[in-house]
PDB file of N, CA and C in Angstrom:
ATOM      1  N   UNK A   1      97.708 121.057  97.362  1.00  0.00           N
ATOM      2  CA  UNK A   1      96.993 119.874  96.924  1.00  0.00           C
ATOM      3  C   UNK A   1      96.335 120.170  95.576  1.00  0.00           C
ATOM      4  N   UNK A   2      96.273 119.240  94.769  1.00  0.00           N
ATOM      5  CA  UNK A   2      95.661 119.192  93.372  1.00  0.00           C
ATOM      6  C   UNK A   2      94.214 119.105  93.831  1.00  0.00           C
ATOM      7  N   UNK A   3      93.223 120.187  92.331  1.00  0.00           N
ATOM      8  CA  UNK A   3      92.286 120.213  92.382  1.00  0.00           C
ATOM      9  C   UNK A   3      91.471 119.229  91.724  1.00  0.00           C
ATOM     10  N   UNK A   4      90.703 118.330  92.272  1.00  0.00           N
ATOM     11  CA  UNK A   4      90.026 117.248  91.244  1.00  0.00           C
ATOM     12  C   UNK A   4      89.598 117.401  90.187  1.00  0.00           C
ATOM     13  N   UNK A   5      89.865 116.423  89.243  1.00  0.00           N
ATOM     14  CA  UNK A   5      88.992 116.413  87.609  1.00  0.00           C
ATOM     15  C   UNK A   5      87.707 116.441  87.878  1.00  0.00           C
ATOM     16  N   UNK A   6      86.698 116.606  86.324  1.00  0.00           N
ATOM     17  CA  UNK A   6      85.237 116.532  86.240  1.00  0.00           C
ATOM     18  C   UNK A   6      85.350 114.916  86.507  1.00  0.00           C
ATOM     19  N   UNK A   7      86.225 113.875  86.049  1.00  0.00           N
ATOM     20  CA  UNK A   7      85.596 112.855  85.942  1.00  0.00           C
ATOM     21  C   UNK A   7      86.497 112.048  87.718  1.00  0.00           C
ATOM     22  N   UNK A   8      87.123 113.118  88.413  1.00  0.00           N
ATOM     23  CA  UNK A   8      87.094 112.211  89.667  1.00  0.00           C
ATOM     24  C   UNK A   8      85.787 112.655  90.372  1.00  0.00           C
ATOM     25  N   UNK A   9      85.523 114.195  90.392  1.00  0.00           N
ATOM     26  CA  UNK A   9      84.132 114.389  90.940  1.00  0.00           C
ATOM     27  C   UNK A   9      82.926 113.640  90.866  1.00  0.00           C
ATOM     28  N   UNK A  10      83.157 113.072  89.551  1.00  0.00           N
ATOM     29  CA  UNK A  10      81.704 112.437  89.111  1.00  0.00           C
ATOM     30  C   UNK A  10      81.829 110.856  89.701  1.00  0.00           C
ATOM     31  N   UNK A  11      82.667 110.556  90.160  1.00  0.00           N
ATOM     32  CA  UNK A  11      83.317 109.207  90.573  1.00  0.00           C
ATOM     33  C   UNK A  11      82.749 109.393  92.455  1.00  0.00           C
ATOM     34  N   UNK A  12      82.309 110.465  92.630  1.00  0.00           N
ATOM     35  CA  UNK A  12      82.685 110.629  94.380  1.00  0.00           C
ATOM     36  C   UNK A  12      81.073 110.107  94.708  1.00  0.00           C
ATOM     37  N   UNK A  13      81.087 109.926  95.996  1.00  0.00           N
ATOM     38  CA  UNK A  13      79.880 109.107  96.642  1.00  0.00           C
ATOM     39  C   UNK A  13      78.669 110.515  96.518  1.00  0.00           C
ATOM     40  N   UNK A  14      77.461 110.392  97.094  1.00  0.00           N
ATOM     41  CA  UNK A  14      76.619 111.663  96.533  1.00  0.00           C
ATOM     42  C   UNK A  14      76.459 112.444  97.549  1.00  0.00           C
ATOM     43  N   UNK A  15      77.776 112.428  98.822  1.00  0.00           N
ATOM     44  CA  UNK A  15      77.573 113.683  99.979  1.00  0.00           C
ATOM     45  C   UNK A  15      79.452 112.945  99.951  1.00  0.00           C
ATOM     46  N   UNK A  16      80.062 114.233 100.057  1.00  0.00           N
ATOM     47  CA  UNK A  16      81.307 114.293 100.532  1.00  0.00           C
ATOM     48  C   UNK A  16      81.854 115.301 101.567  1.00  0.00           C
ATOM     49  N   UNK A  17      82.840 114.788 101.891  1.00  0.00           N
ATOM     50  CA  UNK A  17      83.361 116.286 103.431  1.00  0.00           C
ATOM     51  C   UNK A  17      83.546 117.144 102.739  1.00  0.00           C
ATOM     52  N   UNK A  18      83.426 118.417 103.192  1.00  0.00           N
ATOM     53  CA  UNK A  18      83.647 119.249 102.973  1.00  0.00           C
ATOM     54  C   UNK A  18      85.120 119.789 102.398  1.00  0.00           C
ATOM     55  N   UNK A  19      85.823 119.263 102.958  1.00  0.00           N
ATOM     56  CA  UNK A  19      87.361 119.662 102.830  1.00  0.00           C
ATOM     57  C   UNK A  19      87.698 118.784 100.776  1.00  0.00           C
ATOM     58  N   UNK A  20      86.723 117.900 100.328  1.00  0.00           N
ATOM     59  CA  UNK A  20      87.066 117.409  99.560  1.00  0.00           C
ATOM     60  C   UNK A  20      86.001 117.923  98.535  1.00  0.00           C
ATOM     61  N   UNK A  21      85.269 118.689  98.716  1.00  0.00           N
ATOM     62  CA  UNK A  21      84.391 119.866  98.115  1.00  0.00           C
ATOM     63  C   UNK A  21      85.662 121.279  97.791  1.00  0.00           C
ATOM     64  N   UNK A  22      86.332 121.608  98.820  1.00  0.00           N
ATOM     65  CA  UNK A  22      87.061 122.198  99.111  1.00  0.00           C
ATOM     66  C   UNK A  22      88.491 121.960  97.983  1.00  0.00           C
ATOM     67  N   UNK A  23      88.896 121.486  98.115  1.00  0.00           N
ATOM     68  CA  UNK A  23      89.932 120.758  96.902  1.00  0.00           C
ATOM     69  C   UNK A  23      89.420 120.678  95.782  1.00  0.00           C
ATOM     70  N   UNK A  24      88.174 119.802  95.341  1.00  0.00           N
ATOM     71  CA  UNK A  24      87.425 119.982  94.278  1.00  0.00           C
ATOM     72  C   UNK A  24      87.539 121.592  93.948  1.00  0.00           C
ATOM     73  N   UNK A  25      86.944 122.822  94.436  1.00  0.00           N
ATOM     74  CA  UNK A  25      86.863 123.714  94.374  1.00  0.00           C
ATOM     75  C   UNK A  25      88.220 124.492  93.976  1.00  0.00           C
ATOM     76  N   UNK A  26      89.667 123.946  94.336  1.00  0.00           N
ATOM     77  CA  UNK A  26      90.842 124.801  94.838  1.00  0.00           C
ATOM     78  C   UNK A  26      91.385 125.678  95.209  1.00  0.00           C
ATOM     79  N   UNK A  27      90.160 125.270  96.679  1.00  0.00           N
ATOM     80  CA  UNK A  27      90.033 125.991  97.903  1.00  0.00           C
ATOM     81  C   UNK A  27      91.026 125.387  98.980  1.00  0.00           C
ATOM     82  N   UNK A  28      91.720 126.087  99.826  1.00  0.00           N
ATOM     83  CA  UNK A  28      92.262 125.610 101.065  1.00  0.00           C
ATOM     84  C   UNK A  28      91.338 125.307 102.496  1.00  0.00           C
ATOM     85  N   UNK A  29      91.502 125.163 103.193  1.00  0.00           N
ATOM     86  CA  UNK A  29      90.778 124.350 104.292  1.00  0.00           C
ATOM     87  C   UNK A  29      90.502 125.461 104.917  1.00  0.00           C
ATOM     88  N   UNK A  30      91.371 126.509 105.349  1.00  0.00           N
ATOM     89  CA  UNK A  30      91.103 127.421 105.836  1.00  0.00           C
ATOM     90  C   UNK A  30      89.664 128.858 104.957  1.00  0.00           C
ATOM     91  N   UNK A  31      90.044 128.217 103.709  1.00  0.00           N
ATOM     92  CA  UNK A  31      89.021 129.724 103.434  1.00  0.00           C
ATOM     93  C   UNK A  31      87.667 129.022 102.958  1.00  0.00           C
ATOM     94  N   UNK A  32      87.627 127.350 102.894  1.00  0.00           N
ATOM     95  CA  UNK A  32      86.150 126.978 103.131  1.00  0.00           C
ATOM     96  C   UNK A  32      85.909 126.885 104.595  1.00  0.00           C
ATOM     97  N   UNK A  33      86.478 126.955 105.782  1.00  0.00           N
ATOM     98  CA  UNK A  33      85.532 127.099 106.771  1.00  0.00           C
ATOM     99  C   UNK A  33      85.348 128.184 107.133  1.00  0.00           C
ATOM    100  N   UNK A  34      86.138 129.474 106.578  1.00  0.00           N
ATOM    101  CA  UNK A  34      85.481 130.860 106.840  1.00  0.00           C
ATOM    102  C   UNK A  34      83.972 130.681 106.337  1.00  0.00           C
ATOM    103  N   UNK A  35      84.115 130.314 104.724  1.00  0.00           N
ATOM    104  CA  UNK A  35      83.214 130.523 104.067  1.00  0.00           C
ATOM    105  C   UNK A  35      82.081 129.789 104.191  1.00  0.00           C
ATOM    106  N   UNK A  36      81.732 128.658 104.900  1.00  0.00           N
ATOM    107  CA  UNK A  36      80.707 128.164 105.582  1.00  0.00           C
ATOM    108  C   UNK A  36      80.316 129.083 106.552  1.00  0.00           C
ATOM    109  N   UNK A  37      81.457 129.566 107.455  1.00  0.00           N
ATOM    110  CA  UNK A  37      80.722 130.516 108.681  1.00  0.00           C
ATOM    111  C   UNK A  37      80.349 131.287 108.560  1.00  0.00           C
ATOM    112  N   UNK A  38      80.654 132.446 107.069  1.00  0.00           N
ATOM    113  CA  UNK A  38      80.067 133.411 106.518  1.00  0.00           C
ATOM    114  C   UNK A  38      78.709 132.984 105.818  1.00  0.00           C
ATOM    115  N   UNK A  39      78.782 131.891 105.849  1.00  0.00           N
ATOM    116  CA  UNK A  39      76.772 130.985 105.109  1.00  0.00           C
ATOM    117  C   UNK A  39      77.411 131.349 103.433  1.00  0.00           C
ATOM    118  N   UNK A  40      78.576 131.537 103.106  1.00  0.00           N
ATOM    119  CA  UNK A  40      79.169 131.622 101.741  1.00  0.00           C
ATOM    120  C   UNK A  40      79.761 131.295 101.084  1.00  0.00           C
ATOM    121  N   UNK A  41      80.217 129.350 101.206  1.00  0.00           N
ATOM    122  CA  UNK A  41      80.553 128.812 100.811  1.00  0.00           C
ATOM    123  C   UNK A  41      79.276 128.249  98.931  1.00  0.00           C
ATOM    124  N   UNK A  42      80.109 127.855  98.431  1.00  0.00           N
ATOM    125  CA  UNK A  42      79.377 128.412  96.847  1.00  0.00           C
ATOM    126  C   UNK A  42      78.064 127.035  96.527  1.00  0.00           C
ATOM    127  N   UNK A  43      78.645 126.114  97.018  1.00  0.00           N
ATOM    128  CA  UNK A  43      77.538 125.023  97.545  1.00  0.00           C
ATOM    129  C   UNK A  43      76.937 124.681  98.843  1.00  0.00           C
ATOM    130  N   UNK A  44      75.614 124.182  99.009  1.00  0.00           N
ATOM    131  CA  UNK A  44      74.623 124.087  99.653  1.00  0.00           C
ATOM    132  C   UNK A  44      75.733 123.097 100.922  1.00  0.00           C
ATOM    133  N   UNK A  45      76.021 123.314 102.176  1.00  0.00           N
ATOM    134  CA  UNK A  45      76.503 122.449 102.957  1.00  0.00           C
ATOM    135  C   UNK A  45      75.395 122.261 104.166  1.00  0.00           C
ATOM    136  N   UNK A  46      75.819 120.781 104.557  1.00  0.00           N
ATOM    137  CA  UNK A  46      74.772 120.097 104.918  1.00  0.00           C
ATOM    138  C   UNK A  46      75.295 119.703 106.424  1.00  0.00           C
ATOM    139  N   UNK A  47      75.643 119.941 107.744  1.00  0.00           N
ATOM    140  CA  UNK A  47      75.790 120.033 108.964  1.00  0.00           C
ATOM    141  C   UNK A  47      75.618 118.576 109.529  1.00  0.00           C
ATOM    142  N   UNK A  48      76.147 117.858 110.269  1.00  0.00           N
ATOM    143  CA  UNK A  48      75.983 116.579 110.407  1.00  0.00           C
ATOM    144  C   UNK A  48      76.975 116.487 111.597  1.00  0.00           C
ATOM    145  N   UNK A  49      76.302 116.636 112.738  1.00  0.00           N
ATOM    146  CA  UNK A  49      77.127 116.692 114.123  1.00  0.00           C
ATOM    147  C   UNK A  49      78.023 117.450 114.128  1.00  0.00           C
ATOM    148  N   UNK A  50      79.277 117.583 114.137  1.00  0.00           N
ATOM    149  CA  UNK A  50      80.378 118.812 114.074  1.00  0.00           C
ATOM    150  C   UNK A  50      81.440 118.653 113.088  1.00  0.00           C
ATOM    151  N   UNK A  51      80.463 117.957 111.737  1.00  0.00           N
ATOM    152  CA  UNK A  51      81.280 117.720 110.323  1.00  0.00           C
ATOM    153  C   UNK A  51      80.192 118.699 109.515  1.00  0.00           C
ATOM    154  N   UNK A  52      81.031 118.612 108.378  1.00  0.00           N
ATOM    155  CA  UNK A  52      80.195 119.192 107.042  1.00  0.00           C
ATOM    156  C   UNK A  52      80.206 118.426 105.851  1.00  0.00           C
ATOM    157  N   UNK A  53      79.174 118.286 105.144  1.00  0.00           N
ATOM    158  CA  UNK A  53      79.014 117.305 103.559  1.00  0.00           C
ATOM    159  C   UNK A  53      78.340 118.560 102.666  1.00  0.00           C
ATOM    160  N   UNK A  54      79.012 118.027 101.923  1.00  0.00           N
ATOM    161  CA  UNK A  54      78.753 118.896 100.339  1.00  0.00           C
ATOM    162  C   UNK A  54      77.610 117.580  99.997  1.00  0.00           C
ATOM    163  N   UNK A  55      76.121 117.847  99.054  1.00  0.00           N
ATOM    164  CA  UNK A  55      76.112 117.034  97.956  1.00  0.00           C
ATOM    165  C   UNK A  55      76.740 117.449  96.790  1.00  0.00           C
ATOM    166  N   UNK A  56      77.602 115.601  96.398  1.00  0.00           N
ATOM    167  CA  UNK A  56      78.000 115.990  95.171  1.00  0.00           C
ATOM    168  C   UNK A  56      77.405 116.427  93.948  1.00  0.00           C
ATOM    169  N   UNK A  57      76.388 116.408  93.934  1.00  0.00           N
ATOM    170  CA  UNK A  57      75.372 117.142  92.692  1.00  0.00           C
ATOM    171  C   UNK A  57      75.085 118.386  92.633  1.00  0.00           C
ATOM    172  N   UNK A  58      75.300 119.065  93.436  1.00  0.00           N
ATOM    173  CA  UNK A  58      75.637 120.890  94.054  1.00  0.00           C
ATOM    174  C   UNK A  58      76.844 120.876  92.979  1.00  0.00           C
ATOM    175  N   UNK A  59      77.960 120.081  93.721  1.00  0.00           N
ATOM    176  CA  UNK A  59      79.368 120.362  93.449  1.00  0.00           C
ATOM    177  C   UNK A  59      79.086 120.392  91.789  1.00  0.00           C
ATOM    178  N   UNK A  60      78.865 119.460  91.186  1.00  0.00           N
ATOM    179  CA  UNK A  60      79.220 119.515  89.382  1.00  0.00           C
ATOM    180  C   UNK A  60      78.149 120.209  88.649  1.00  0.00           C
ATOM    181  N   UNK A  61      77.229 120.501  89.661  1.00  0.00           N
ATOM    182  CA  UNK A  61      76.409 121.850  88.529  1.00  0.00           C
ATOM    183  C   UNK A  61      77.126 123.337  89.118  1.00  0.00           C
ATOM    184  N   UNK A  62      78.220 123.370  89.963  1.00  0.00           N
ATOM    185  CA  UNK A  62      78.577 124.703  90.311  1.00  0.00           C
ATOM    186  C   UNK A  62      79.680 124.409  89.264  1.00  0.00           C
ATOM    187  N   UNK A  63      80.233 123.148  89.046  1.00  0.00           N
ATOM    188  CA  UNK A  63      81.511 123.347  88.249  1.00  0.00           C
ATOM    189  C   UNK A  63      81.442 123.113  86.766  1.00  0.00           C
ATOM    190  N   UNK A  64      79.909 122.995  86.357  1.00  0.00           N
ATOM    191  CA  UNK A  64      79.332 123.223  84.955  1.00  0.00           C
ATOM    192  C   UNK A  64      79.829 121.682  84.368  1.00  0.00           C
ATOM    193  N   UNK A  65      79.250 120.928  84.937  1.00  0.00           N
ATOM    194  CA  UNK A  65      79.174 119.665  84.319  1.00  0.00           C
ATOM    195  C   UNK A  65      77.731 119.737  83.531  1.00  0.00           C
ATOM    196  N   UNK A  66      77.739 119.409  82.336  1.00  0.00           N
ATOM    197  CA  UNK A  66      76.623 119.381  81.891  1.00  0.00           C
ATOM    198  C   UNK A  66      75.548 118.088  82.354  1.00  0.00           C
ATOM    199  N   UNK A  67      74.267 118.700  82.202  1.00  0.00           N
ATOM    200  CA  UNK A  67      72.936 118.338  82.671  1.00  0.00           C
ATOM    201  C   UNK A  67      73.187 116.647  82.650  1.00  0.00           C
ATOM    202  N   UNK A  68      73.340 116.162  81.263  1.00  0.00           N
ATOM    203  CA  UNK A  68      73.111 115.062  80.448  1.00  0.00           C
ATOM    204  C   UNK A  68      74.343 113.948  81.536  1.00  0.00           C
ATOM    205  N   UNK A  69      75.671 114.635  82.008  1.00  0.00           N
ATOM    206  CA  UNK A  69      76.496 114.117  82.304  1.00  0.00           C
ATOM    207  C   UNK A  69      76.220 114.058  84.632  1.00  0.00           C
ATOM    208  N   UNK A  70      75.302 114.723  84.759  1.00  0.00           N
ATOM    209  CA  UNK A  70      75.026 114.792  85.661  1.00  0.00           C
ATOM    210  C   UNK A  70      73.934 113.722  86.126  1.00  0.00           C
ATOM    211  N   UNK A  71      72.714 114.155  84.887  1.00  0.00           N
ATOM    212  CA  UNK A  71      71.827 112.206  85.054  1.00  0.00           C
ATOM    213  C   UNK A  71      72.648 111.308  85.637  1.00  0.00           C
ATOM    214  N   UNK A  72      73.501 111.205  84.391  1.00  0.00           N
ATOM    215  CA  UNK A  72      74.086 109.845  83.784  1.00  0.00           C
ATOM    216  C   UNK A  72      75.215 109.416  85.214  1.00  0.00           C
ATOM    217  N   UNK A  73      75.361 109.930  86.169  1.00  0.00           N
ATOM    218  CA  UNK A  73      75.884 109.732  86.980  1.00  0.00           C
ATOM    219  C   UNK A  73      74.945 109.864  88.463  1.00  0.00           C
ATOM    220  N   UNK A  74      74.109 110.662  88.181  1.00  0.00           N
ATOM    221  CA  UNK A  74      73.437 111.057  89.856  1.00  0.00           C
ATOM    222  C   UNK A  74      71.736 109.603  89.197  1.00  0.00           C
ATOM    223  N   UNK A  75      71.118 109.643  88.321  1.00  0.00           N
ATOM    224  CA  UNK A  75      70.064 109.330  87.795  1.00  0.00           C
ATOM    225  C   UNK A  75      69.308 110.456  87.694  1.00  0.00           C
ATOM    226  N   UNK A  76      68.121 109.660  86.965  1.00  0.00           N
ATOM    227  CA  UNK A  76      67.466 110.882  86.372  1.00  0.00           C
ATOM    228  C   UNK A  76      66.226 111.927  87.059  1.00  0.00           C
ATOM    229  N   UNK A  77      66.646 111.555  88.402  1.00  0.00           N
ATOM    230  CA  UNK A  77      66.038 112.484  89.535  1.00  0.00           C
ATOM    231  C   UNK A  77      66.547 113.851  89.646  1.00  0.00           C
ATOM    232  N   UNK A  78      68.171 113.866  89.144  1.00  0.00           N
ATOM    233  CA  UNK A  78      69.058 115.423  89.986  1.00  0.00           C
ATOM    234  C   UNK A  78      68.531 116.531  89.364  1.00  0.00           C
TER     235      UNK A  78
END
């Protein structure tokens, strides 16, 4: 599977599954749920009954979206 652009990331809702953190990343399914179970997955994941969510604002400051481009999409809280 293809790894997402900066500008589909910045397009994504502001908590996504994991598996699409995972792709973002171009990671396979299998070595982000090691890496959650190791507590070493590279963004903050967030547990939600027997799913997992990335926030997307983790995701584009791990993938060096700049600050200015991160506002301008999250507001000027992130």
């Amino acid at each position: 599977m293809k790894p997402l652009t900066l500008a589909e990331v910045q397009a994504l809702p502001a908590v996504i599954p994991l598996l699409l953190a995972a792709r973002a990343l171009g990671l396979s399914r299998n070595t982000a749920y090691r890496l959650v179970q190791r507590d070493e997955f590279p963004c903050r994941v967030i547990k939600v009954g027997d799913t997992y969510r990335v926030p997307t604002i983790e995701l584009l400051v791990l993938i060096g979206a700049d600050k200015e481009n991160v506002h301008s999409t999250f507001g000027s809280n992130a």
